[in-house]
C-alpha atoms as a PDB file:
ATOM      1  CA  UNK A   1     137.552  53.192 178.738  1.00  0.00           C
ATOM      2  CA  UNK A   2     137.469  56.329 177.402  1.00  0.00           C
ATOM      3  CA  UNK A   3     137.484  59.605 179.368  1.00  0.00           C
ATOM      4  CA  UNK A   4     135.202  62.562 177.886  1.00  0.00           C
ATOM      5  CA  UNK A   5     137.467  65.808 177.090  1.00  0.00           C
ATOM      6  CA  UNK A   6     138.073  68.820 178.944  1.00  0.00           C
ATOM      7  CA  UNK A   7     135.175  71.669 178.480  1.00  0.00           C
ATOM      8  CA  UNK A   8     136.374  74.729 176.868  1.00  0.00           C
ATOM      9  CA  UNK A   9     136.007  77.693 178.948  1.00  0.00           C
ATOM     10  CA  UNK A  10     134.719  80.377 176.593  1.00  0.00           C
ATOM     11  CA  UNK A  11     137.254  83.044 175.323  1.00  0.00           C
ATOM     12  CA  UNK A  12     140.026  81.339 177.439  1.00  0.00           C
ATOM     13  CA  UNK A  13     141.577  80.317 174.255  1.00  0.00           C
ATOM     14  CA  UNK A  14     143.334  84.146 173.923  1.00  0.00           C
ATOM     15  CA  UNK A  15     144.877  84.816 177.314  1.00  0.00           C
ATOM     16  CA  UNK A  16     146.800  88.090 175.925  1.00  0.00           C
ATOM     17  CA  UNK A  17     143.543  89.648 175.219  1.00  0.00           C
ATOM     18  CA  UNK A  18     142.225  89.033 178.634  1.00  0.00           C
ATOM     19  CA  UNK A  19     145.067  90.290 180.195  1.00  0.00           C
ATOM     20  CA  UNK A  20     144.730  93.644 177.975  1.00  0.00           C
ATOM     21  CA  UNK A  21     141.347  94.178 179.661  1.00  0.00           C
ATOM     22  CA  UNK A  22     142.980  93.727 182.617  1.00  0.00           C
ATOM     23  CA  UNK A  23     145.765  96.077 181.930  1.00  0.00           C
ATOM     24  CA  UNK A  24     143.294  98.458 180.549  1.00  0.00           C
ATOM     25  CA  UNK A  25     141.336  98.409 184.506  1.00  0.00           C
ATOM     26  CA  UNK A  26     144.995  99.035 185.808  1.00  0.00           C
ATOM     27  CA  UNK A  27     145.684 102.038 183.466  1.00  0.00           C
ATOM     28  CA  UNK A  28     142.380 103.678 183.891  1.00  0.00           C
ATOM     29  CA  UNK A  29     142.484 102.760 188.152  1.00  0.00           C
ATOM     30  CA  UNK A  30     146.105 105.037 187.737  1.00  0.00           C
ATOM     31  CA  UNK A  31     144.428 108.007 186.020  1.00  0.00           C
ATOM     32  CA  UNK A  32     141.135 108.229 187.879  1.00  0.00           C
ATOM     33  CA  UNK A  33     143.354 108.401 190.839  1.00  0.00           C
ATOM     34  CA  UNK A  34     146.146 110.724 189.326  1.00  0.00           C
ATOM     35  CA  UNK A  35     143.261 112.897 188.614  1.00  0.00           C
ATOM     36  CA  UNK A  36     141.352 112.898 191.559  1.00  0.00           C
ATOM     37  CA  UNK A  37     144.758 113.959 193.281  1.00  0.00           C
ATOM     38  CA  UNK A  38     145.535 116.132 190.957  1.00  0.00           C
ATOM     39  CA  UNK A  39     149.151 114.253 190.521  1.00  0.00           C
ATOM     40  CA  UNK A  40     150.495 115.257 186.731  1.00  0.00           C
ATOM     41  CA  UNK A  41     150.213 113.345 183.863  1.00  0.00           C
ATOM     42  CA  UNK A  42     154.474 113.171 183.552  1.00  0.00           C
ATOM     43  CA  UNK A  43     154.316 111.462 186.851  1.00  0.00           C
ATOM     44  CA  UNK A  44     152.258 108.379 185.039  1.00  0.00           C
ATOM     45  CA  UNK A  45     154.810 105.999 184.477  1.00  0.00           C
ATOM     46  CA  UNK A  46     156.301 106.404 187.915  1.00  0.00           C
ATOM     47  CA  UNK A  47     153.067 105.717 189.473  1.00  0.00           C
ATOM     48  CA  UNK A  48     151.407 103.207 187.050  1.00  0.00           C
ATOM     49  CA  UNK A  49     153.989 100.693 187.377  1.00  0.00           C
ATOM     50  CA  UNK A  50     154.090  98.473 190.446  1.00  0.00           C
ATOM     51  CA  UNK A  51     150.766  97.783 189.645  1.00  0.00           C
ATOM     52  CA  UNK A  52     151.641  96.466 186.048  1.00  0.00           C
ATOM     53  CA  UNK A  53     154.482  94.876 187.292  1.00  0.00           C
ATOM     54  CA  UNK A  54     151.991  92.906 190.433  1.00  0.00           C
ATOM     55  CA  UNK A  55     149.701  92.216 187.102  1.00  0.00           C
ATOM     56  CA  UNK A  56     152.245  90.499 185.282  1.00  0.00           C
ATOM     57  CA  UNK A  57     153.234  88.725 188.180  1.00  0.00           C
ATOM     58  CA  UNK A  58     149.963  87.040 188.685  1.00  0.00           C
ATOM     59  CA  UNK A  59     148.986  86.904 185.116  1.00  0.00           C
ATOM     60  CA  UNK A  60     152.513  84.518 185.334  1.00  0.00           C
ATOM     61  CA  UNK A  61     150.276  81.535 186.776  1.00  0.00           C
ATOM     62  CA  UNK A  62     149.751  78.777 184.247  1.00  0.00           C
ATOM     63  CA  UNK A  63     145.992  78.786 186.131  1.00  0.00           C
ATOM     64  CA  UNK A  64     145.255  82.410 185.667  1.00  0.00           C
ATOM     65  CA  UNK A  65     146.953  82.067 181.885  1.00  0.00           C
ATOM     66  CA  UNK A  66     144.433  78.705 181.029  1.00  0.00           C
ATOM     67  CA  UNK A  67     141.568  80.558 182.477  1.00  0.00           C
ATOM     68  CA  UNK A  68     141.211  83.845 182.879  1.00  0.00           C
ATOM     69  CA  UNK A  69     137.936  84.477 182.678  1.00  0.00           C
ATOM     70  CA  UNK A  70     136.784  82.605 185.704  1.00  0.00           C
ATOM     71  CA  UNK A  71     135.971  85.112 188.955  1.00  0.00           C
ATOM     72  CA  UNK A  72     137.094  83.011 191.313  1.00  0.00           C
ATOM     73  CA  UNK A  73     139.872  81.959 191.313  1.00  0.00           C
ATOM     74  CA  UNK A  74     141.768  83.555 188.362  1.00  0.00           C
ATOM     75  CA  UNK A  75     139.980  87.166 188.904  1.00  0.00           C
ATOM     76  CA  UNK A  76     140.824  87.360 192.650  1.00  0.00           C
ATOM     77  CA  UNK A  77     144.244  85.893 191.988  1.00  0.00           C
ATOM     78  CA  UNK A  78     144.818  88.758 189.204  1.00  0.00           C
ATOM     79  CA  UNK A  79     143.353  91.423 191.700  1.00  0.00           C
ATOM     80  CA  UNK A  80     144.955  90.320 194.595  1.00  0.00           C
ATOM     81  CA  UNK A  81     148.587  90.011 193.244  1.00  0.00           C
ATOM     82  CA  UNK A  82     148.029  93.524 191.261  1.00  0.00           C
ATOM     83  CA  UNK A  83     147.188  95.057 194.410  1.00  0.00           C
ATOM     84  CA  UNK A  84     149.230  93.503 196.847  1.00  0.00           C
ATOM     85  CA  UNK A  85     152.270  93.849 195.211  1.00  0.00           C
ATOM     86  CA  UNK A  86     151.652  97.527 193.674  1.00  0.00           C
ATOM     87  CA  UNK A  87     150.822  98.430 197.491  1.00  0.00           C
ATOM     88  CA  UNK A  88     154.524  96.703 198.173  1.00  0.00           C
ATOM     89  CA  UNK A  89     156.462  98.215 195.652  1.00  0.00           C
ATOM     90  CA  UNK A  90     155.140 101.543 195.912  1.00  0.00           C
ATOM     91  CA  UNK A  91     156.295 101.267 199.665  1.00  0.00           C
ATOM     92  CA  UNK A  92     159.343 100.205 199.444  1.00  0.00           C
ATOM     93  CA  UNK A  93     160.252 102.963 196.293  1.00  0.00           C
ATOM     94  CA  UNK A  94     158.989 105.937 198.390  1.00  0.00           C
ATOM     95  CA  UNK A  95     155.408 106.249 196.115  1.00  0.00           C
ATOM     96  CA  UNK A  96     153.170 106.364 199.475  1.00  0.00           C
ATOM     97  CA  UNK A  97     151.063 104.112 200.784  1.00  0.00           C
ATOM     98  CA  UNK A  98     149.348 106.217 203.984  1.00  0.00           C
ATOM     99  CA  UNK A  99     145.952 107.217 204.769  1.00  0.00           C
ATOM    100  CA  UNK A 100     143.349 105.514 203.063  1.00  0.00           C
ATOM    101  CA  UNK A 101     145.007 104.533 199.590  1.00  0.00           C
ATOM    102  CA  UNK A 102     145.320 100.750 200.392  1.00  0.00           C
ATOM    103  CA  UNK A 103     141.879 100.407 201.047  1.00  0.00           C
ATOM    104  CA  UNK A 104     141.081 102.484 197.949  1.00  0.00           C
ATOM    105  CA  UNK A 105     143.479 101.111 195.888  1.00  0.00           C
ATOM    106  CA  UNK A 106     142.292  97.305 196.957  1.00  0.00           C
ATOM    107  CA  UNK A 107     138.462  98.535 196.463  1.00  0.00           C
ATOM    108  CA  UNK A 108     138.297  99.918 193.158  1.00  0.00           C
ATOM    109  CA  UNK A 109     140.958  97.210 191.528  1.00  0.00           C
ATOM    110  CA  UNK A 110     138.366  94.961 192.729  1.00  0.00           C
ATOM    111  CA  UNK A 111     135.552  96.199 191.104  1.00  0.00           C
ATOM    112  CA  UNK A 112     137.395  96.931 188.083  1.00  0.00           C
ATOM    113  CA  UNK A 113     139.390  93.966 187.643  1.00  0.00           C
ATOM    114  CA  UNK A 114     137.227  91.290 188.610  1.00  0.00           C
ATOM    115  CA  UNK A 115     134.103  93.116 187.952  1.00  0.00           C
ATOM    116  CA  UNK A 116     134.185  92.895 184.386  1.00  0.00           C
ATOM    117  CA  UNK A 117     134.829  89.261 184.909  1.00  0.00           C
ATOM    118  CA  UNK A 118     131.530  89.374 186.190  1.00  0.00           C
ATOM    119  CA  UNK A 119     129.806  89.929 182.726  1.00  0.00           C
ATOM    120  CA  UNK A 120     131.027  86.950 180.839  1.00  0.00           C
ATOM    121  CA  UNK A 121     129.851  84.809 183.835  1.00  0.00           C
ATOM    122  CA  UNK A 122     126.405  86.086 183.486  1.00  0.00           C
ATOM    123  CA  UNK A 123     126.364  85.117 179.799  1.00  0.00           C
ATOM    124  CA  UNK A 124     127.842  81.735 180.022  1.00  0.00           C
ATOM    125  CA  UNK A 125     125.033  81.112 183.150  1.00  0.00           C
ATOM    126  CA  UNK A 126     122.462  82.310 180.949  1.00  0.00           C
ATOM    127  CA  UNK A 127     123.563  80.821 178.100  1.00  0.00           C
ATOM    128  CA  UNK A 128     123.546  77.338 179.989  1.00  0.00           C
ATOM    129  CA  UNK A 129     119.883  77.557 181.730  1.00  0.00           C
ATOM    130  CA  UNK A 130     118.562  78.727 178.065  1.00  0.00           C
ATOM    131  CA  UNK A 131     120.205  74.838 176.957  1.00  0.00           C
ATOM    132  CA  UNK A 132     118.303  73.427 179.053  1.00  0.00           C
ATOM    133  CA  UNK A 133     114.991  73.977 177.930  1.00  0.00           C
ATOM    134  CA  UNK A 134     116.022  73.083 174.233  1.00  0.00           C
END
């Protein structure tokens, strides 16, 4: 007996590009805020990067990796581990974590990194209810 093959996801055959996007929604998450406090642009790098580093972390996951375009669970995986660990890090290296900024920061990583997830899903859904009727 022979057992049908695995579906491809769409687009989850080039992980690296997918994880640009969500680099990209990390980078521009750093300067909105940056600019919003007014915190200057040499201080980028020092701020930027406990989020990067909680991206790569849970862009490490073979699940996340094989597909990334999924919202649930790969885009609250890559949000989650982005924002839990840039929260920690910044913490523990003096970058401040007081007031408000956790919720902000967990808010609006949310919306940017699994919101654009949100768009491919839309397509693939409409994609599949416009199959049906051919």
């Amino acid at each position: 007996m022979e057992t049908e093959p695995e579906p491809i996801v769409p687009g989850s055959r080039n992980p690296l590009l997918w994880f640009a996007v969500d680099l990209a929604c990390v980078l521009v998450f750093t300067v909105i805020g940056m600019a919003s406090h007014g915190t200057p642009a040499g201080e980028f790098l020092q701020t930027v990067w406990p989020f990067v580093l909680g991206l790569a972390i849970a862009w490490a996951l073979p699940g996340v990796r094989s597909l990334p375009l999924l919202i649930w669970p790969s885009g609250v995986i890559v949000w989650a581990g982005t924002t839990v660990v840039g929260l920690a890090l910044r913490a523990i290296t003096g970058g401040g974590v007081s007031g408000a900024f956790p919720l902000v920061t967990a808010v609006v990583l949310a919306l940017l990194i699994v919101g654009w997830r949100v768009v491919p899903e839309i397509k693939e859904r409409r994609h599949e209810r416009q199959a049906r009727y051919l």
